[in-house]
PDB file of N, CA and C in Angstrom:
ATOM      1  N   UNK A   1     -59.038  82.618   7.555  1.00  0.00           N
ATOM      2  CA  UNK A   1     -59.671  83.762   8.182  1.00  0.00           C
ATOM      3  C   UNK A   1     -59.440  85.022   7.350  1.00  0.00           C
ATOM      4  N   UNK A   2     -58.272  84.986   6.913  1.00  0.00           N
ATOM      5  CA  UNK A   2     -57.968  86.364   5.915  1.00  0.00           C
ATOM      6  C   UNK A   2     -58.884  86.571   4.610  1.00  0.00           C
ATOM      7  N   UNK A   3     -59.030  85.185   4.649  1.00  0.00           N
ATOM      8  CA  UNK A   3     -60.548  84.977   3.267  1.00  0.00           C
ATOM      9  C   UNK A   3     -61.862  85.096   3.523  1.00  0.00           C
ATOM     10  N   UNK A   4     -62.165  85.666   5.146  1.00  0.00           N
ATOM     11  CA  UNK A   4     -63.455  85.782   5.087  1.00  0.00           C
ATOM     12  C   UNK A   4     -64.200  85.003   6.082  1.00  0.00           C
ATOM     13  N   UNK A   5     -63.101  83.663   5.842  1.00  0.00           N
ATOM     14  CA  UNK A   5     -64.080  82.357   6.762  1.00  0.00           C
ATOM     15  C   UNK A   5     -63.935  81.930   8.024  1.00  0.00           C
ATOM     16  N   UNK A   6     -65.005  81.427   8.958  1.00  0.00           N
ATOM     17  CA  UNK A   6     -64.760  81.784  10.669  1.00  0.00           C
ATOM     18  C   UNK A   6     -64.693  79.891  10.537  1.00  0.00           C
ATOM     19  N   UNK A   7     -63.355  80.096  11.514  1.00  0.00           N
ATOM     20  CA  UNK A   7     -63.155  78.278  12.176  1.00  0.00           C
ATOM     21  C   UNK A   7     -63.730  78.516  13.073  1.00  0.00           C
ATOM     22  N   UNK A   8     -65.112  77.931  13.141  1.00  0.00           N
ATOM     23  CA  UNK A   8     -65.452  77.202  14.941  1.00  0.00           C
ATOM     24  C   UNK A   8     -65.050  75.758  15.056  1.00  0.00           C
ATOM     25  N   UNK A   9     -64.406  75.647  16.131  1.00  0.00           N
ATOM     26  CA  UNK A   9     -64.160  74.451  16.651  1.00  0.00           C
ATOM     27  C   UNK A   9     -65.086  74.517  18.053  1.00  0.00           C
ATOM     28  N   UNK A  10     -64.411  73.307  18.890  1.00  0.00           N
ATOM     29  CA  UNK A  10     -65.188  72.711  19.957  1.00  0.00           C
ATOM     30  C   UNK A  10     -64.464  73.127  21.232  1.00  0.00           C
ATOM     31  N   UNK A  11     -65.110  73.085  22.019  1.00  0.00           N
ATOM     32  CA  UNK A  11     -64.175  73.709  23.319  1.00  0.00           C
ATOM     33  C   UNK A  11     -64.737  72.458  24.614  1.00  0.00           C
ATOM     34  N   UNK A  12     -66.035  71.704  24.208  1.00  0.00           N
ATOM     35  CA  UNK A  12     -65.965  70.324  25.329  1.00  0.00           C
ATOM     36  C   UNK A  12     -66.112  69.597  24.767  1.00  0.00           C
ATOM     37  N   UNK A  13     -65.437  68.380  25.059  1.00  0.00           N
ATOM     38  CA  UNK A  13     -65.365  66.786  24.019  1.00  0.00           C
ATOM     39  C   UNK A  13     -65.730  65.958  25.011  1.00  0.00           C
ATOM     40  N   UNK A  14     -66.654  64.748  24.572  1.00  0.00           N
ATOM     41  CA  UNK A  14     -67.473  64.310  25.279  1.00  0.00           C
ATOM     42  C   UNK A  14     -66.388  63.357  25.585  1.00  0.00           C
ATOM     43  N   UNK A  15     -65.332  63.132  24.717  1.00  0.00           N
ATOM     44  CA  UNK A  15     -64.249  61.861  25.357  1.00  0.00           C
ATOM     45  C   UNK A  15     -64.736  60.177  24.442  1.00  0.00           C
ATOM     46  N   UNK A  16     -65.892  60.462  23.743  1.00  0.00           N
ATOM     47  CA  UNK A  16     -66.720  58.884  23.389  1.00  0.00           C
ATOM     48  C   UNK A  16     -65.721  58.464  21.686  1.00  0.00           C
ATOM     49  N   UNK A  17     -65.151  59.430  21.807  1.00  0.00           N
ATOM     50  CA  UNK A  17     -63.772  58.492  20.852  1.00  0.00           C
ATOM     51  C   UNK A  17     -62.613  57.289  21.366  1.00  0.00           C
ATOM     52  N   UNK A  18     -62.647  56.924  22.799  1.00  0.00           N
ATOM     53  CA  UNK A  18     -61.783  56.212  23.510  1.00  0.00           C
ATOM     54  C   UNK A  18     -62.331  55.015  23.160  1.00  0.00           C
ATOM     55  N   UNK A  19     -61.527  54.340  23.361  1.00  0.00           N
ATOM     56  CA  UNK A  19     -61.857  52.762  22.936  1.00  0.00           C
ATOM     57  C   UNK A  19     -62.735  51.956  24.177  1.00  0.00           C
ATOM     58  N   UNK A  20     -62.588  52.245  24.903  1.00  0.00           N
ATOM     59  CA  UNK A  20     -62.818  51.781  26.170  1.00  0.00           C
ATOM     60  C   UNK A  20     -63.810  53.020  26.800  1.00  0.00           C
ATOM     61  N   UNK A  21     -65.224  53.164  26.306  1.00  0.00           N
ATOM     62  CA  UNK A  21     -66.406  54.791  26.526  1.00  0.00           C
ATOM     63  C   UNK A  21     -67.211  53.886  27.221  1.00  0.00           C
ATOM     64  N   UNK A  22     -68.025  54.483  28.370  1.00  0.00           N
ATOM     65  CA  UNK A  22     -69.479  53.740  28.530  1.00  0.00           C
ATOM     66  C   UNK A  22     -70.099  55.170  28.542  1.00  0.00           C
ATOM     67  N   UNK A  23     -71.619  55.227  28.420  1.00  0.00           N
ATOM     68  CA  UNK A  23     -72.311  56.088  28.572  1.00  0.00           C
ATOM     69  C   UNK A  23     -72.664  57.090  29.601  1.00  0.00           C
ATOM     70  N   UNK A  24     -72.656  56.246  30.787  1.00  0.00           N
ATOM     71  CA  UNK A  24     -72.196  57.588  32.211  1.00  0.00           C
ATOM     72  C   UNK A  24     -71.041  57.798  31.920  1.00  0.00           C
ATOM     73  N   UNK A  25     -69.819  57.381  31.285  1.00  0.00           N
ATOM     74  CA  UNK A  25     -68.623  58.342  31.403  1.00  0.00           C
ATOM     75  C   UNK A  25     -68.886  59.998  30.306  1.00  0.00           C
ATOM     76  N   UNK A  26     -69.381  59.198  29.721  1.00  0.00           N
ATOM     77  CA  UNK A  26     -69.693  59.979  28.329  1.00  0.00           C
ATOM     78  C   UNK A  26     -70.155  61.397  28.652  1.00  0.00           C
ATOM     79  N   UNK A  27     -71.728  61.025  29.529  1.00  0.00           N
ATOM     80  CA  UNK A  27     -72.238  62.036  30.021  1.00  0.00           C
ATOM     81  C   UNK A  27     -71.518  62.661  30.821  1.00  0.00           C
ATOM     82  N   UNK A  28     -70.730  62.681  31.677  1.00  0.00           N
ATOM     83  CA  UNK A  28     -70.007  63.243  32.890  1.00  0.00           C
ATOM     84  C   UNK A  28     -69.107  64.055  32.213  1.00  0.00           C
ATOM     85  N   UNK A  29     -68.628  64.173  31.671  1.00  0.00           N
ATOM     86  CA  UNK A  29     -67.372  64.290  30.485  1.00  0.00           C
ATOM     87  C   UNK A  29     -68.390  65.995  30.282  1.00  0.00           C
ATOM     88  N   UNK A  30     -69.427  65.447  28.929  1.00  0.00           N
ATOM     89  CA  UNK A  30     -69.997  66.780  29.104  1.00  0.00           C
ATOM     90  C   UNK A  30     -70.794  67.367  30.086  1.00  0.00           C
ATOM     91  N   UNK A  31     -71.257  66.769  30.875  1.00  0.00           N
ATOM     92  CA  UNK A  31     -71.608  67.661  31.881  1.00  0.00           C
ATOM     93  C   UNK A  31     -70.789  68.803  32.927  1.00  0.00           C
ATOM     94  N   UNK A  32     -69.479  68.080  33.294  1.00  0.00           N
ATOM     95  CA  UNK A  32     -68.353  68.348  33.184  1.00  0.00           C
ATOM     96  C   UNK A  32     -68.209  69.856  32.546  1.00  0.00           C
ATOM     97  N   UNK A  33     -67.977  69.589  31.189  1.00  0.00           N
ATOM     98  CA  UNK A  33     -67.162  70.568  30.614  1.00  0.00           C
ATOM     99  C   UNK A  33     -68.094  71.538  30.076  1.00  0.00           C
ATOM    100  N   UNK A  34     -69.553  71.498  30.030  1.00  0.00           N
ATOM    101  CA  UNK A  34     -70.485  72.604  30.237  1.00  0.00           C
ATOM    102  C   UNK A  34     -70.597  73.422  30.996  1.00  0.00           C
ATOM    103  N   UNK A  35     -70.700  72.644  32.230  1.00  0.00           N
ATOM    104  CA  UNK A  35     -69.955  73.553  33.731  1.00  0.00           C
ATOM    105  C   UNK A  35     -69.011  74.415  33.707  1.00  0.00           C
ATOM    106  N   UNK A  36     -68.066  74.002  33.150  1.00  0.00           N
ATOM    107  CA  UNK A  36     -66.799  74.466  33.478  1.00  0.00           C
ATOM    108  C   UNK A  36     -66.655  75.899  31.955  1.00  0.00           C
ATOM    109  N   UNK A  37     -67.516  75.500  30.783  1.00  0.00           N
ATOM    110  CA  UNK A  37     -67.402  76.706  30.445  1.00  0.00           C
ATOM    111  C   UNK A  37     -68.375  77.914  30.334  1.00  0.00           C
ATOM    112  N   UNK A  38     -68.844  77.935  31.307  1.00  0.00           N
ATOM    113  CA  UNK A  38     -70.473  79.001  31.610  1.00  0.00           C
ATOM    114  C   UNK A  38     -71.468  78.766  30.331  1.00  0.00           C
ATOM    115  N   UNK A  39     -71.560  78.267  30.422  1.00  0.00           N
ATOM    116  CA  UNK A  39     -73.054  77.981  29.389  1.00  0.00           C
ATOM    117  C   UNK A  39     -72.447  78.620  28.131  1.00  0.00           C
ATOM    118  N   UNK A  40     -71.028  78.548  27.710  1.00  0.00           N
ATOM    119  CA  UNK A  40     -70.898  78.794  26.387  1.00  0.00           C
ATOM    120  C   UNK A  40     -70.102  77.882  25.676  1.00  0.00           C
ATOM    121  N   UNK A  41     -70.339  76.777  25.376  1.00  0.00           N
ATOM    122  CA  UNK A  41     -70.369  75.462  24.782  1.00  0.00           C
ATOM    123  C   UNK A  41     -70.240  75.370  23.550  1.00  0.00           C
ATOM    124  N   UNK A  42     -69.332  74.497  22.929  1.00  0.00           N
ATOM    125  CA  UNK A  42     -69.810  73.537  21.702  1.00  0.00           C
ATOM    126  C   UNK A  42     -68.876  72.820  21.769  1.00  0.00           C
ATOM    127  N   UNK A  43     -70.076  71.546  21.553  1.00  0.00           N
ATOM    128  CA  UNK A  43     -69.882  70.440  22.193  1.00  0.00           C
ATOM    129  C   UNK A  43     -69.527  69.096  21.157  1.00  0.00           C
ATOM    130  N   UNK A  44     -67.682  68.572  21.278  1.00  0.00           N
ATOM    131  CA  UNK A  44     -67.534  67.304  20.263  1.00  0.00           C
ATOM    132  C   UNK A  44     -67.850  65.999  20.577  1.00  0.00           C
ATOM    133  N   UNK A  45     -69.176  65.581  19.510  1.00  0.00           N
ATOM    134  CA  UNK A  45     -69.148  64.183  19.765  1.00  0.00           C
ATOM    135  C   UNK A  45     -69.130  63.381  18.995  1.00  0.00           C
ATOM    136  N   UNK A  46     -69.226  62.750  18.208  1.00  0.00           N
ATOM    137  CA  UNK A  46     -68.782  61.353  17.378  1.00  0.00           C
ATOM    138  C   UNK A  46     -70.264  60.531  16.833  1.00  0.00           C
ATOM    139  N   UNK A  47     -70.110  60.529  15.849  1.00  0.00           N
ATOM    140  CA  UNK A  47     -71.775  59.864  15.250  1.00  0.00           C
ATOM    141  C   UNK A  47     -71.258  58.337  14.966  1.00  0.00           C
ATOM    142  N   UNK A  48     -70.210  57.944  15.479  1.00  0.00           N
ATOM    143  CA  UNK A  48     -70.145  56.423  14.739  1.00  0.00           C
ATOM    144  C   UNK A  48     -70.006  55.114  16.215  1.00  0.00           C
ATOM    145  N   UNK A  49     -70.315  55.945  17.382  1.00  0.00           N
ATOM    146  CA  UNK A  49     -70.516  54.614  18.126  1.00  0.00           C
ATOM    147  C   UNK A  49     -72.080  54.943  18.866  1.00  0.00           C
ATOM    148  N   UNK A  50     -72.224  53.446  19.063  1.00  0.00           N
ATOM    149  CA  UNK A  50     -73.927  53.509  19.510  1.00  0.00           C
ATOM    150  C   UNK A  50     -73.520  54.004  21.140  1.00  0.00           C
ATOM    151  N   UNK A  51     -72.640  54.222  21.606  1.00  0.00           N
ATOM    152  CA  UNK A  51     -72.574  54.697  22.983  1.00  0.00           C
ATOM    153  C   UNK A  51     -73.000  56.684  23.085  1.00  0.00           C
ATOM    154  N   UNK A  52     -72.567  56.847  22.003  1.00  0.00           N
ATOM    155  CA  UNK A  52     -72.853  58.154  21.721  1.00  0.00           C
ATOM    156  C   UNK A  52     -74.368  58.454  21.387  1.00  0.00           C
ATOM    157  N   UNK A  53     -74.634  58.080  20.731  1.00  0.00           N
ATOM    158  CA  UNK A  53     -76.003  58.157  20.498  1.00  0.00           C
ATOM    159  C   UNK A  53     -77.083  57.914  21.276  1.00  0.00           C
ATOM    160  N   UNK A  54     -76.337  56.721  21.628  1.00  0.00           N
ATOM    161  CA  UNK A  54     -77.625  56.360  23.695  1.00  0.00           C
ATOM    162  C   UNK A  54     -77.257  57.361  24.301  1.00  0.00           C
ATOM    163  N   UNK A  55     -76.567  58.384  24.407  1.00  0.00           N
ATOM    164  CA  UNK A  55     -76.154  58.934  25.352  1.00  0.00           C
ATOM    165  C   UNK A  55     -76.732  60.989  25.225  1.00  0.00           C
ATOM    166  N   UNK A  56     -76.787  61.267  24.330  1.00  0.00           N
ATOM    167  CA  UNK A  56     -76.953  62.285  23.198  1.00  0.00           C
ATOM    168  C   UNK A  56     -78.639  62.753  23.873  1.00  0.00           C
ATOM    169  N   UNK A  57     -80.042  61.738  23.812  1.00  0.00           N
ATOM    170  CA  UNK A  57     -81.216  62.293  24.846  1.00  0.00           C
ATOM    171  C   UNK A  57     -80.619  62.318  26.022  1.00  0.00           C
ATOM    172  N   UNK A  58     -80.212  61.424  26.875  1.00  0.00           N
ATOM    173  CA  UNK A  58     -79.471  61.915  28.441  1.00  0.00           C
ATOM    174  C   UNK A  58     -79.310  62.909  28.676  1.00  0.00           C
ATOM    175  N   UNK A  59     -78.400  63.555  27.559  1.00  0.00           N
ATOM    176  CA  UNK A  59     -77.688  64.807  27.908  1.00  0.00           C
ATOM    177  C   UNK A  59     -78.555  66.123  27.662  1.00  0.00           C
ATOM    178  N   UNK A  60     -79.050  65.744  26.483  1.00  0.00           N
ATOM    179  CA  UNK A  60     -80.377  66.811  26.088  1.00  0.00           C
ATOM    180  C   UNK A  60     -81.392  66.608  26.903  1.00  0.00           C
ATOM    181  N   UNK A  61     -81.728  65.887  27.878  1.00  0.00           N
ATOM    182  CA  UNK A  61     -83.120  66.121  28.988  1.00  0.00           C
ATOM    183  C   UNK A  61     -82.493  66.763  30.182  1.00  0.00           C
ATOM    184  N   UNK A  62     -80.908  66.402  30.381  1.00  0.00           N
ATOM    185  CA  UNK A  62     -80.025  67.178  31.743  1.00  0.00           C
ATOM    186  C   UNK A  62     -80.097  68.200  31.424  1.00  0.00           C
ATOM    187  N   UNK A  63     -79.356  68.693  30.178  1.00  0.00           N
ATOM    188  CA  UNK A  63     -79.412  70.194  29.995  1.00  0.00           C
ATOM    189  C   UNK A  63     -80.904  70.942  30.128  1.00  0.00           C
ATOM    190  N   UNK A  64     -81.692  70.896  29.124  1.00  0.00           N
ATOM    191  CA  UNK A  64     -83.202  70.765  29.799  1.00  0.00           C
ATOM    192  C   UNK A  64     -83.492  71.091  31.112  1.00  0.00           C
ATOM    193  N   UNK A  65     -83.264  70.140  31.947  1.00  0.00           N
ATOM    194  CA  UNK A  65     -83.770  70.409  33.028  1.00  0.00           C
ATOM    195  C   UNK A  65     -83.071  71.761  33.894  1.00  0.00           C
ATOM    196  N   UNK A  66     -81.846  72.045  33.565  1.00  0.00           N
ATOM    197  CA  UNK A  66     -81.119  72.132  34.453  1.00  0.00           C
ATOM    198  C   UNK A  66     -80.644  73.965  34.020  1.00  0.00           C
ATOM    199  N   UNK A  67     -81.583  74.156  32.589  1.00  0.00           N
ATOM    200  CA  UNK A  67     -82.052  75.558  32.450  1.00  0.00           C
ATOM    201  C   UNK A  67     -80.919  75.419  31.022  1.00  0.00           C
ATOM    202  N   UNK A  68     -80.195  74.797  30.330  1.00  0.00           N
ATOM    203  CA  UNK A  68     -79.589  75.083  29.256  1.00  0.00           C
ATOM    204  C   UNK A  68     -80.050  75.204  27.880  1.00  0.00           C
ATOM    205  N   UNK A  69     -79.258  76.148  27.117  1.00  0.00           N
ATOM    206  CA  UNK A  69     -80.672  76.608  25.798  1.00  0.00           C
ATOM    207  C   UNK A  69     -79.232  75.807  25.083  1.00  0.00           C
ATOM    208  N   UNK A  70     -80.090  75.320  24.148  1.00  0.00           N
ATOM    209  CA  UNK A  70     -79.310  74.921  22.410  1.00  0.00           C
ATOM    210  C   UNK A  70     -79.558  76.144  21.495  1.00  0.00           C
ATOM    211  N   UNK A  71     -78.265  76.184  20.661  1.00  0.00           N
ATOM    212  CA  UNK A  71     -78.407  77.471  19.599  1.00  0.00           C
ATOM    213  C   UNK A  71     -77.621  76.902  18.617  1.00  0.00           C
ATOM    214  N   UNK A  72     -78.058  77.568  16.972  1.00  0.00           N
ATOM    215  CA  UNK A  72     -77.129  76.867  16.150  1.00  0.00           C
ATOM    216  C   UNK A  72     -76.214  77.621  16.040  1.00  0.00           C
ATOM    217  N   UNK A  73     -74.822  77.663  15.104  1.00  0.00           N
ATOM    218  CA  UNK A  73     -73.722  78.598  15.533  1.00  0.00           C
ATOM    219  C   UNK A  73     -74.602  79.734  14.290  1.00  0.00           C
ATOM    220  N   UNK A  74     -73.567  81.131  14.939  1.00  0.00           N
ATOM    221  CA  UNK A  74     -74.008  81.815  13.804  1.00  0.00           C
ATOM    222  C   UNK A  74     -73.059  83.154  14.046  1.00  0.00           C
ATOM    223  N   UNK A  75     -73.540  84.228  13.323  1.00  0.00           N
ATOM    224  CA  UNK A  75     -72.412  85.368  13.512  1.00  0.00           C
ATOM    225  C   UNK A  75     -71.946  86.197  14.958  1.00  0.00           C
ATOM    226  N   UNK A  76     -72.831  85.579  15.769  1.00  0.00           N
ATOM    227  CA  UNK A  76     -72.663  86.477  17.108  1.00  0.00           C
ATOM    228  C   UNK A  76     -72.057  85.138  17.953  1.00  0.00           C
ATOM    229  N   UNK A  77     -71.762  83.528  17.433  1.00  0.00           N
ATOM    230  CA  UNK A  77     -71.626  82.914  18.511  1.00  0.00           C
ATOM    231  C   UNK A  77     -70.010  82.422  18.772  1.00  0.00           C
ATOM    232  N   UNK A  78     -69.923  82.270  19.866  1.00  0.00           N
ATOM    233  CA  UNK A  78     -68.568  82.277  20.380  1.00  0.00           C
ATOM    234  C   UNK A  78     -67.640  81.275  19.108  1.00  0.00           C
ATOM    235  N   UNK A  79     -66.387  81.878  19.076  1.00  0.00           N
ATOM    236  CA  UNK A  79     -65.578  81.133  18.228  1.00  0.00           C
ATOM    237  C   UNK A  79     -64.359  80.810  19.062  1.00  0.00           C
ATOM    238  N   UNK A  80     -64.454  79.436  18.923  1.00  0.00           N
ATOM    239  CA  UNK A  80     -63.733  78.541  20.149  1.00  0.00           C
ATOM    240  C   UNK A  80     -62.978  77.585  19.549  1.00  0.00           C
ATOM    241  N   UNK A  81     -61.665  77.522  19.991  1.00  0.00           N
ATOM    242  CA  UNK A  81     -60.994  76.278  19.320  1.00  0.00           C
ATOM    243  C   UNK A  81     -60.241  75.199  20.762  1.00  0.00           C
ATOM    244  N   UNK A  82     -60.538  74.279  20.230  1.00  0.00           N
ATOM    245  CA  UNK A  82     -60.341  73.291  21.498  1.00  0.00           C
ATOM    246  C   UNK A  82     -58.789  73.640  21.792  1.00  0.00           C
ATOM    247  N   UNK A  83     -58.627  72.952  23.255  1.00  0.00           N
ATOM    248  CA  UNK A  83     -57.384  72.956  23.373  1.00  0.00           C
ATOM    249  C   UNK A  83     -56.403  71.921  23.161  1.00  0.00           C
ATOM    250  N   UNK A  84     -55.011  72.255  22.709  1.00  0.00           N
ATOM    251  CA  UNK A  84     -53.835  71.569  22.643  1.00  0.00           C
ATOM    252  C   UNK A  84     -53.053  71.468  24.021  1.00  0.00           C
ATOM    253  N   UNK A  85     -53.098  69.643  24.479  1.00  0.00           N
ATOM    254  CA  UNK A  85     -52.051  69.370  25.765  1.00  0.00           C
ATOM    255  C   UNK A  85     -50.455  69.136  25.146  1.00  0.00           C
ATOM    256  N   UNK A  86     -49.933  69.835  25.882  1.00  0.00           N
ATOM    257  CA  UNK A  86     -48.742  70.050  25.646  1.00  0.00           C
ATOM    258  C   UNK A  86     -48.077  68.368  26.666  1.00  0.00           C
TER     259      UNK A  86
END
């Protein structure tokens, strides 16, 4: 940061890194944690299981419906770092 450069991290994780994911959990997870942070989101998910990926339109037609905008990050957007459980 002293060099200039902004860490965004993620502040809802869809959870589809568990060994044991199905796709309604997946979704619930972020639906979940969209809720919970007022429509200011970014959202971790995982490109290497097919549960994620079936799951990825689901979530993009809920949000959709349900009035949520997608944005790419940029200089005005929230800088969020997930949390550490103690």
């Amino acid at each position: 940061q002293d060099m200039g450069y902004v860490y965004y991290d993620w502040n809802v994780t869809s959870g589809d890194s568990a060994l044991r994911i199905n796709e309604g959990i997946i979704l619930n997870n972020v639906i979940d944690g969209v809720s919970a942070n007022k429509n200011r989101s970014v959202i971790l998910f995982h490109d290497t299981k097919i549960t994620t990926i079936n799951t990825i339109d689901n979530f993009i037609n809920y949000a959709i419906e349900n009035g949520y905008e997608f944005k790419a990050l940029n200089e005005y957007s929230i800088i969020c770092h997930h949390p550490i459980k103690k």
